[in-house]
C-alpha atoms as a PDB file:
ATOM      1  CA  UNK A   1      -5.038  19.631  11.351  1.00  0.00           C
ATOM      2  CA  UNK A   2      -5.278  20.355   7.367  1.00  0.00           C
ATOM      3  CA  UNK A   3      -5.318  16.958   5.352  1.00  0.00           C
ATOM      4  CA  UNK A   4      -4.397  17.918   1.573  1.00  0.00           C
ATOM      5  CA  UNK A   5      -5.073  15.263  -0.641  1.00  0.00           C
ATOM      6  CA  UNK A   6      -4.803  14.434  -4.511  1.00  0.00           C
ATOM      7  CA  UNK A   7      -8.404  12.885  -5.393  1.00  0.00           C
ATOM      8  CA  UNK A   8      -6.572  11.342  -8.347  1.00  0.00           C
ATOM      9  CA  UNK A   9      -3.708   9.646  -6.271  1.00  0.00           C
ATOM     10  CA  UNK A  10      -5.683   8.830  -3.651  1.00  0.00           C
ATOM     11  CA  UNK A  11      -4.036   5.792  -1.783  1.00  0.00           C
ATOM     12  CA  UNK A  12      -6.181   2.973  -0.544  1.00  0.00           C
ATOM     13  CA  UNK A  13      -5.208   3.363   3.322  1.00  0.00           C
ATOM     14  CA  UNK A  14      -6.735   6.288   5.154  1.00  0.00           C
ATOM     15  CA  UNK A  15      -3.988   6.150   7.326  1.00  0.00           C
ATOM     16  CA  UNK A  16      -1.501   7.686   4.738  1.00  0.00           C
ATOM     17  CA  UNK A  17      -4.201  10.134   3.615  1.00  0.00           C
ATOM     18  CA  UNK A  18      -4.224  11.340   7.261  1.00  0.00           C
ATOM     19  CA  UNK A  19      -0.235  11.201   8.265  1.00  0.00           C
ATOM     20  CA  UNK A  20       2.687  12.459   6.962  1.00  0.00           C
ATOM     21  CA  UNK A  21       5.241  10.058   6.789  1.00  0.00           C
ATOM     22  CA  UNK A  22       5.733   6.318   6.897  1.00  0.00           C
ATOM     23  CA  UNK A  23       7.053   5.817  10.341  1.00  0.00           C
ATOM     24  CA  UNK A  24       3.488   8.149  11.652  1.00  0.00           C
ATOM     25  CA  UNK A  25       1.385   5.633   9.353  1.00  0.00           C
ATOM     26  CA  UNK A  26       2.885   2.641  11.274  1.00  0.00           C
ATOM     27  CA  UNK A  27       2.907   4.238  14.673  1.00  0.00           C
ATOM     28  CA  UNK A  28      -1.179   5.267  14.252  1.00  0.00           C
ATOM     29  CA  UNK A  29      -1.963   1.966  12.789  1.00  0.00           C
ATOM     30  CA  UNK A  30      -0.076   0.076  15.629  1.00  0.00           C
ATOM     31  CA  UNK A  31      -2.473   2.150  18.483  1.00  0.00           C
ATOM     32  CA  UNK A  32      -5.405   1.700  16.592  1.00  0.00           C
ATOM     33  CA  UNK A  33      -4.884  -2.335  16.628  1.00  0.00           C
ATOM     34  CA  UNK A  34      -4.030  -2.304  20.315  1.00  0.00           C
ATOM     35  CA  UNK A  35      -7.214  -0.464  21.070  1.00  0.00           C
ATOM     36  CA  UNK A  36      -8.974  -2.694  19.325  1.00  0.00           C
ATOM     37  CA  UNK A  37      -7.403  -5.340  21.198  1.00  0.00           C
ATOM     38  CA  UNK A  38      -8.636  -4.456  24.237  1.00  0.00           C
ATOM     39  CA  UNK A  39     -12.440  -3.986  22.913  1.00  0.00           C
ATOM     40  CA  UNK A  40     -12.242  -0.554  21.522  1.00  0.00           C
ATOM     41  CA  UNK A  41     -11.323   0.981  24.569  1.00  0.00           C
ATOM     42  CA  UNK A  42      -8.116   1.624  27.203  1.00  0.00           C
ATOM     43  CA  UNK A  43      -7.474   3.604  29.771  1.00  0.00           C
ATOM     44  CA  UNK A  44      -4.897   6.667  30.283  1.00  0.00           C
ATOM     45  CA  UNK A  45      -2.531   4.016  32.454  1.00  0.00           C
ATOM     46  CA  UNK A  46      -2.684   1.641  29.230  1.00  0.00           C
ATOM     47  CA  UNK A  47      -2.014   4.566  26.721  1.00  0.00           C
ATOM     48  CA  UNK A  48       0.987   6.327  28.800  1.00  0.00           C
ATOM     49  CA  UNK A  49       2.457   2.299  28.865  1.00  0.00           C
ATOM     50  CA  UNK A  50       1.910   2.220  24.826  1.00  0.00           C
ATOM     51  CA  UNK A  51       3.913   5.543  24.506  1.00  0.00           C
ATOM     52  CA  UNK A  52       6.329   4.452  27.479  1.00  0.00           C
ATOM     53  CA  UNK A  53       7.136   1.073  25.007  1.00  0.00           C
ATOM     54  CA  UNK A  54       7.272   2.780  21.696  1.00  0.00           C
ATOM     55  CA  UNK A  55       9.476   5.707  23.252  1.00  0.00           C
ATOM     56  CA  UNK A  56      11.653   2.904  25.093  1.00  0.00           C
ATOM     57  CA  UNK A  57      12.299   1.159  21.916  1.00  0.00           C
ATOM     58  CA  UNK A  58      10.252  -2.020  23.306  1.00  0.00           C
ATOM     59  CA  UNK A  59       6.984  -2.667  21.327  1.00  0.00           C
ATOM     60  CA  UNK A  60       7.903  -5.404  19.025  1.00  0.00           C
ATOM     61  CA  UNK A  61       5.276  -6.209  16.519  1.00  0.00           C
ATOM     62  CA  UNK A  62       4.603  -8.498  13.027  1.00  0.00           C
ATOM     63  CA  UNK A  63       1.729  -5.880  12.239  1.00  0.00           C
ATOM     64  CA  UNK A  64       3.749  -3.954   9.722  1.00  0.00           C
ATOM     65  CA  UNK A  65       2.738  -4.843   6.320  1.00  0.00           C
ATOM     66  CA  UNK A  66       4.879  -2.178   4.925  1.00  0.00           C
ATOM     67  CA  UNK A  67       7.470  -3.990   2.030  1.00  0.00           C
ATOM     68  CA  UNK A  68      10.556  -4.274   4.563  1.00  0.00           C
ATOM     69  CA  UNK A  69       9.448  -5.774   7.469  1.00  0.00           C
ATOM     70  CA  UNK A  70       6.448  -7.755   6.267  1.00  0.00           C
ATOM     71  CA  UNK A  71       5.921 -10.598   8.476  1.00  0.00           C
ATOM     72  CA  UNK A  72       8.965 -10.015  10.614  1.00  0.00           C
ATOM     73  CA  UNK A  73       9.043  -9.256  14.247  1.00  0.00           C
ATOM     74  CA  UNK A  74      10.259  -5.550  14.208  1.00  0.00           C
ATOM     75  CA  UNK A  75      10.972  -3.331  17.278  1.00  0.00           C
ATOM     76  CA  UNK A  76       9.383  -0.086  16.664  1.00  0.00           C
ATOM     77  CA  UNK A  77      10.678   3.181  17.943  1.00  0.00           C
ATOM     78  CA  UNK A  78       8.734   6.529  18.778  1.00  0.00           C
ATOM     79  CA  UNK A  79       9.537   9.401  20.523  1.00  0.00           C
ATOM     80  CA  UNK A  80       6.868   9.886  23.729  1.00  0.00           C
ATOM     81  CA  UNK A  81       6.329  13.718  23.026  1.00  0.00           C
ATOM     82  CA  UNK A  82       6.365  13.197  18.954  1.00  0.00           C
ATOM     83  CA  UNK A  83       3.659  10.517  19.374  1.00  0.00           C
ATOM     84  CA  UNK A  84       0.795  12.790  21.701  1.00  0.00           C
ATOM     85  CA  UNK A  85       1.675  15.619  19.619  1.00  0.00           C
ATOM     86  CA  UNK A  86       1.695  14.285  16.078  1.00  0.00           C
ATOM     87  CA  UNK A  87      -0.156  11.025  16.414  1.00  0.00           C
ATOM     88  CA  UNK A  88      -2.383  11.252  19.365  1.00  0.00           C
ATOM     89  CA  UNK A  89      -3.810  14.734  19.524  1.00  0.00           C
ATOM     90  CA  UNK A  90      -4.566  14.819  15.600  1.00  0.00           C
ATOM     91  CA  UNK A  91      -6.112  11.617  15.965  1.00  0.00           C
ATOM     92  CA  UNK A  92      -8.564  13.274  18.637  1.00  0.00           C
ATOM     93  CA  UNK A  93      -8.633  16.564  16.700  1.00  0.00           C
ATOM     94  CA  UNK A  94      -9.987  14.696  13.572  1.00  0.00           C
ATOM     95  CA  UNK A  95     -12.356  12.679  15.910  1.00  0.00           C
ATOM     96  CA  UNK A  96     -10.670   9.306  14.673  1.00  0.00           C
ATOM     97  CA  UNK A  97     -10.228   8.680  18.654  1.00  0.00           C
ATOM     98  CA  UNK A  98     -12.367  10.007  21.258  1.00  0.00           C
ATOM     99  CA  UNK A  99     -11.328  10.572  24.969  1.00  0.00           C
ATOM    100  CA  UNK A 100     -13.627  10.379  27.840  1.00  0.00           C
ATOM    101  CA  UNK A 101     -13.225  12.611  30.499  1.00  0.00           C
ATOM    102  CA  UNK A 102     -14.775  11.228  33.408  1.00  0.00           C
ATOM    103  CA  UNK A 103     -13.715   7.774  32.588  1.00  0.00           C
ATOM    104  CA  UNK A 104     -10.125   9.029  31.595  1.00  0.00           C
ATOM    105  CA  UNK A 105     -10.471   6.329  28.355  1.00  0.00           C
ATOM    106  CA  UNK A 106      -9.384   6.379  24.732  1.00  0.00           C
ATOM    107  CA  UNK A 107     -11.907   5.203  22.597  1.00  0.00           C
ATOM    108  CA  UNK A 108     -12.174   4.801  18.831  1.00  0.00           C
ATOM    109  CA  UNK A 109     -14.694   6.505  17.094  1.00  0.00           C
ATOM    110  CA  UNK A 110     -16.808   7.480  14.245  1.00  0.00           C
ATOM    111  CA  UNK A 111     -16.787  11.134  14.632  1.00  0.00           C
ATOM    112  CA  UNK A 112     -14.359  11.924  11.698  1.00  0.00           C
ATOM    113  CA  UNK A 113     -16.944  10.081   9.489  1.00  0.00           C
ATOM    114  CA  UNK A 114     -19.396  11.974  10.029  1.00  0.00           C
ATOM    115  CA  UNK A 115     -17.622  15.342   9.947  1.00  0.00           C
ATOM    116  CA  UNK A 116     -16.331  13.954   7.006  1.00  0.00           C
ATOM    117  CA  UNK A 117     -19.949  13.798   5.810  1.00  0.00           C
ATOM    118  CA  UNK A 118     -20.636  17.138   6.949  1.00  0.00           C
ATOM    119  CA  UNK A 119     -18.570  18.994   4.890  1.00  0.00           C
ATOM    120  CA  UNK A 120     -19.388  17.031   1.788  1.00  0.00           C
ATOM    121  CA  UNK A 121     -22.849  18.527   2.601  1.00  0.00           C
ATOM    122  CA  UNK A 122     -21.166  22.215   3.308  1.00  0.00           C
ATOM    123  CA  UNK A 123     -19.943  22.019   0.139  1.00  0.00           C
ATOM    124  CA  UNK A 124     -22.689  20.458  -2.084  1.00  0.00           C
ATOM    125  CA  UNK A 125     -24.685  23.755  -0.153  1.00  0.00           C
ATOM    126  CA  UNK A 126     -22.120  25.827  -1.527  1.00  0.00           C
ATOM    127  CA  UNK A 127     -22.201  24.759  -5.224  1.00  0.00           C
ATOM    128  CA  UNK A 128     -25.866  25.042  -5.134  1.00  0.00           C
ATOM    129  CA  UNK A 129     -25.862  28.852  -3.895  1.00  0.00           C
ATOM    130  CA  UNK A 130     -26.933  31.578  -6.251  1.00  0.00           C
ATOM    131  CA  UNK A 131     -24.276  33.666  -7.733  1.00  0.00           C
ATOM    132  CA  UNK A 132     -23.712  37.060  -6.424  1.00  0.00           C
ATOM    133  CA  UNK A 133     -22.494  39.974  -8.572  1.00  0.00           C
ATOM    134  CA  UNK A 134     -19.059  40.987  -7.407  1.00  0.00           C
ATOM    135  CA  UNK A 135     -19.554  44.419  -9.685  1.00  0.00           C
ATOM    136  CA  UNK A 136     -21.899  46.834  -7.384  1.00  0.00           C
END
């Protein structure tokens, strides 16, 4: 996944640095408070029911802080396939989330930090790189 950002419009939530649109900000935010509802961790079972209720049209939530539905008890809507392939798998890609194999659980984690980190550090080694003479 490619994240392009504007360093002097940076908004304060690195949720719409990350997604595209408003409905993928809400939808990523909303996992990331369930996981950490149940201690950081779930299962598979517990993610496939999340998707299940967001593709069913049954998650209702007062989470949203966006200007509409602030405070208000708001069904929220997904499609299943839209939210593993645009919320789920970047999430994972990026290392915001990290799945276990042998335990078959979602986890957050703090793996995009530290790539994050990383390639501040790839690039402060660039910068500091000799110039080479493109004339031969």
């Amino acid at each position: 996944m490619v994240i392009l950002f504007d360093r002097f419009n940076l908004p304060d939530d690195i949720y719409e640095i990350v997604f595209a649109t408003k409905q993928q900000v809400i939808v990523a935010k909303l996992l990331i408070e369930m996981i950490k509802d149940n201690g950081g961790e779930i299962s598979k079972t517990e993610m496939s029911l999340f998707a299940t209720k967001l593709h069913d049209g049954s998650l209702i939530t007062d989470l949203i802080d966006e200007p509409p539905f602030k405070g208000k008890k708001v069904k929220v809507s997904y499609n299943k396939r839209q939210f593993y392939d645009r919320i789920l798998t970047p999430m994972k890609s990026m290392g915001l989330i990290d799945y276990d194999l042998y335990k078959k659980t979602y986890k957050i984690s703090d793996k995009f930090n530290k790539d994050i980190m990383h390639i501040g550090l790839l690039w402060t080694k660039e910068m500091r790189k000799p110039p080479k003479s493109l004339i031969r």
